[in-house]
Protein backbone atom coordinates (compact mmCIF):
# COMPACT_ATOMS: atom_id res chain seq x y z
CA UNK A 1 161.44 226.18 156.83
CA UNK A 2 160.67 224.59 153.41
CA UNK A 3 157.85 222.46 153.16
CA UNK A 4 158.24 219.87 150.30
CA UNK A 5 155.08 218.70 148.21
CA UNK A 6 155.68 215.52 146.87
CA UNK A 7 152.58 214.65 143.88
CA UNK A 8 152.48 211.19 143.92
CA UNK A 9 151.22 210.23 140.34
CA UNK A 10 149.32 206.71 139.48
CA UNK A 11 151.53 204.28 138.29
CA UNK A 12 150.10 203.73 134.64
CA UNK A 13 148.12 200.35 134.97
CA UNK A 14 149.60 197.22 133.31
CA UNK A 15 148.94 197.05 129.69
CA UNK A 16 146.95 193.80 128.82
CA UNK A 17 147.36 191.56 125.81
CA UNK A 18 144.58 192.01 122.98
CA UNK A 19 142.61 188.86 122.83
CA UNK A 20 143.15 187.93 126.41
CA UNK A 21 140.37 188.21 129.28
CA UNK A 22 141.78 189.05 132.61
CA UNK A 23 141.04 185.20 133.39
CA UNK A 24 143.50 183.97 130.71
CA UNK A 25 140.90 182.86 128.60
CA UNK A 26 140.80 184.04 124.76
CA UNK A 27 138.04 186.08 123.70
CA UNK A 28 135.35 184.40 120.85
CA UNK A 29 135.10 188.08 119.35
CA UNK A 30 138.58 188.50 118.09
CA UNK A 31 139.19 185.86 115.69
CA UNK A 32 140.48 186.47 112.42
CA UNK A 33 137.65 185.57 109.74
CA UNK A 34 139.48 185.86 105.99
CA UNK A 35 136.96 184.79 103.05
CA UNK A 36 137.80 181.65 101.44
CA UNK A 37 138.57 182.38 97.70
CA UNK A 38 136.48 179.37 96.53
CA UNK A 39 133.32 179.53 98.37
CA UNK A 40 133.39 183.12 99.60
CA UNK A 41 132.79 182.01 102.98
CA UNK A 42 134.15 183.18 106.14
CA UNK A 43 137.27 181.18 107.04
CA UNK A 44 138.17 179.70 110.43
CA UNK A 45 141.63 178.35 110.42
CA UNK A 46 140.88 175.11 113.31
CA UNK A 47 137.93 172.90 114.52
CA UNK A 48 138.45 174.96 117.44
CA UNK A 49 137.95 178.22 116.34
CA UNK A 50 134.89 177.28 113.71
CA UNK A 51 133.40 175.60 117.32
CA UNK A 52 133.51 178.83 118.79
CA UNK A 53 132.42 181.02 116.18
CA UNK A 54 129.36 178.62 116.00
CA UNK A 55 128.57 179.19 119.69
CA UNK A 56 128.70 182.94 119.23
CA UNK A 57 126.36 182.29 116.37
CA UNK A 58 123.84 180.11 118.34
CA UNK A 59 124.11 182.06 121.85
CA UNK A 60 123.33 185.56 119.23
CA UNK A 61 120.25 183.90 117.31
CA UNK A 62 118.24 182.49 120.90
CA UNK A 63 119.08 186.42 121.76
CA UNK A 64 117.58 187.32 118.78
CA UNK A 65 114.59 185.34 118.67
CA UNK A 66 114.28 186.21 122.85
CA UNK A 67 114.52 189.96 121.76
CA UNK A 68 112.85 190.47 118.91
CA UNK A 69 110.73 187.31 117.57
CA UNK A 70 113.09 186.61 114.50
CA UNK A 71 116.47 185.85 113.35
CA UNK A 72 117.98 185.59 110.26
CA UNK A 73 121.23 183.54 112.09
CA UNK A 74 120.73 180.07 110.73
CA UNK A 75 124.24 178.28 110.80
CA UNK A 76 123.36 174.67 112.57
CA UNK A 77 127.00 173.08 111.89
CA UNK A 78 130.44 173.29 110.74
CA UNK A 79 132.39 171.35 107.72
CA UNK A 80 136.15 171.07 106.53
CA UNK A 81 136.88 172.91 103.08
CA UNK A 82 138.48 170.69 100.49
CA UNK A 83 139.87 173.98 98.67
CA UNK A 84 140.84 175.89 101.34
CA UNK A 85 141.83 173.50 103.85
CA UNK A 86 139.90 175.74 106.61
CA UNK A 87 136.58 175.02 108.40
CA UNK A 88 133.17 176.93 107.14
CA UNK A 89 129.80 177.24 108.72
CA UNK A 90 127.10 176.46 107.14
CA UNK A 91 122.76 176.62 107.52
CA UNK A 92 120.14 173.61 106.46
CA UNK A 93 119.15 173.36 103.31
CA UNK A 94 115.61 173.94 102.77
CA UNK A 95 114.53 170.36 101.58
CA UNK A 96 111.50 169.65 99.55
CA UNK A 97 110.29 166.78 99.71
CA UNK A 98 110.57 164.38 96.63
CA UNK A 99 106.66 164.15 94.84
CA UNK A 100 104.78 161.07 95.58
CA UNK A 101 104.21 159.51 91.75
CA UNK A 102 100.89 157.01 91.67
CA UNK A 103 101.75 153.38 91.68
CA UNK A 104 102.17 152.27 87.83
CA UNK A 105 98.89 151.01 86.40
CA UNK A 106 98.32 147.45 84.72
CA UNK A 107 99.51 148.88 81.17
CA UNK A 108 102.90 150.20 82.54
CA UNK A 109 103.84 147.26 84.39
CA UNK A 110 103.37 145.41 80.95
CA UNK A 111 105.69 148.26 79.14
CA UNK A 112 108.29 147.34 81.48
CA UNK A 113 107.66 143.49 81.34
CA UNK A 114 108.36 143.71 77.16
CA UNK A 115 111.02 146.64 77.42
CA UNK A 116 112.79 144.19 80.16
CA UNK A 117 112.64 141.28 77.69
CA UNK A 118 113.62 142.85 74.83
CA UNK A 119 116.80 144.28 76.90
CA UNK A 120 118.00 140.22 77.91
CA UNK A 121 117.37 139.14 73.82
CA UNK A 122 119.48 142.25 72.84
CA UNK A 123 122.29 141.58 75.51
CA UNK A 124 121.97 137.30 74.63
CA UNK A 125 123.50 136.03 71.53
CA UNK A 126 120.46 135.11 69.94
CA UNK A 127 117.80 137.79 68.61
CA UNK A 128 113.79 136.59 69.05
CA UNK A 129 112.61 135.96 65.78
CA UNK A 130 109.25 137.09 66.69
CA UNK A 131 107.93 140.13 68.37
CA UNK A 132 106.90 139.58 72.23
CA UNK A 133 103.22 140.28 72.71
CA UNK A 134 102.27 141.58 75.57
């Protein structure tokens, strides 16, 4: 009598798409990101994919500043390119704010008052004949 051994070998598991979670849903981490040629920023080809490239970028810096105190991840919002018809993201701009100039004293209000005058006897059709004193 012959005894037969049959090896049963795993069927080789179902290959699964690249960019595709088990759930269907498409993974943030594998967009393609080419540099715009005008601004050298990243490129994101929809509203779509900019919107989720920003979440990755938000989610990452509250890791960051949870982790280790500081980030350097500072991209707050996303705009349409005019060049190369992609989105961007972009940070704040670090505003100054404008100096506060003193209130003009009594002698430059009265610099203005002639310089004013002599502007509407230039633009009229008659010249003054005599110099405005202040």
């Amino acid at each position: 009598m012959t005894t037969v051994i049959t090896i049963l070998t795993p069927e080789p598991l179902p290959r699964r798409r690249p960019g595709r979670r088990r759930d269907g849903a498409a993974t943030i981490t594998l967009h393609r990101a080419p540099v715009c040629p005008e601004s050298g920023k990243r490129r994101y080809r929809d509203h779509h994919q900019a919107t989720d490239a920003l979440t990755s970028t938000r989610r990452q810096r509250t890791d960051d500043l949870a982790r280790v105190g500081a980030t350097r991840r500072r991209e707050s919002r996303l705009y349409r390119c005019g060049s190369c018809l992609g989105f961007h993201l972009t940070s704040p701009v670090e505003r100054v704010p404008p100096a506060v100039e003193p209130p003009p004293g009594p002698d430059a209000v009265a610099v203005a008052r002639v310089a004013a005058i002599r502007a509407i006897a230039r633009a009229s059709r008659f010249a003054p004949t005599e110099e405005v004193a202040a």
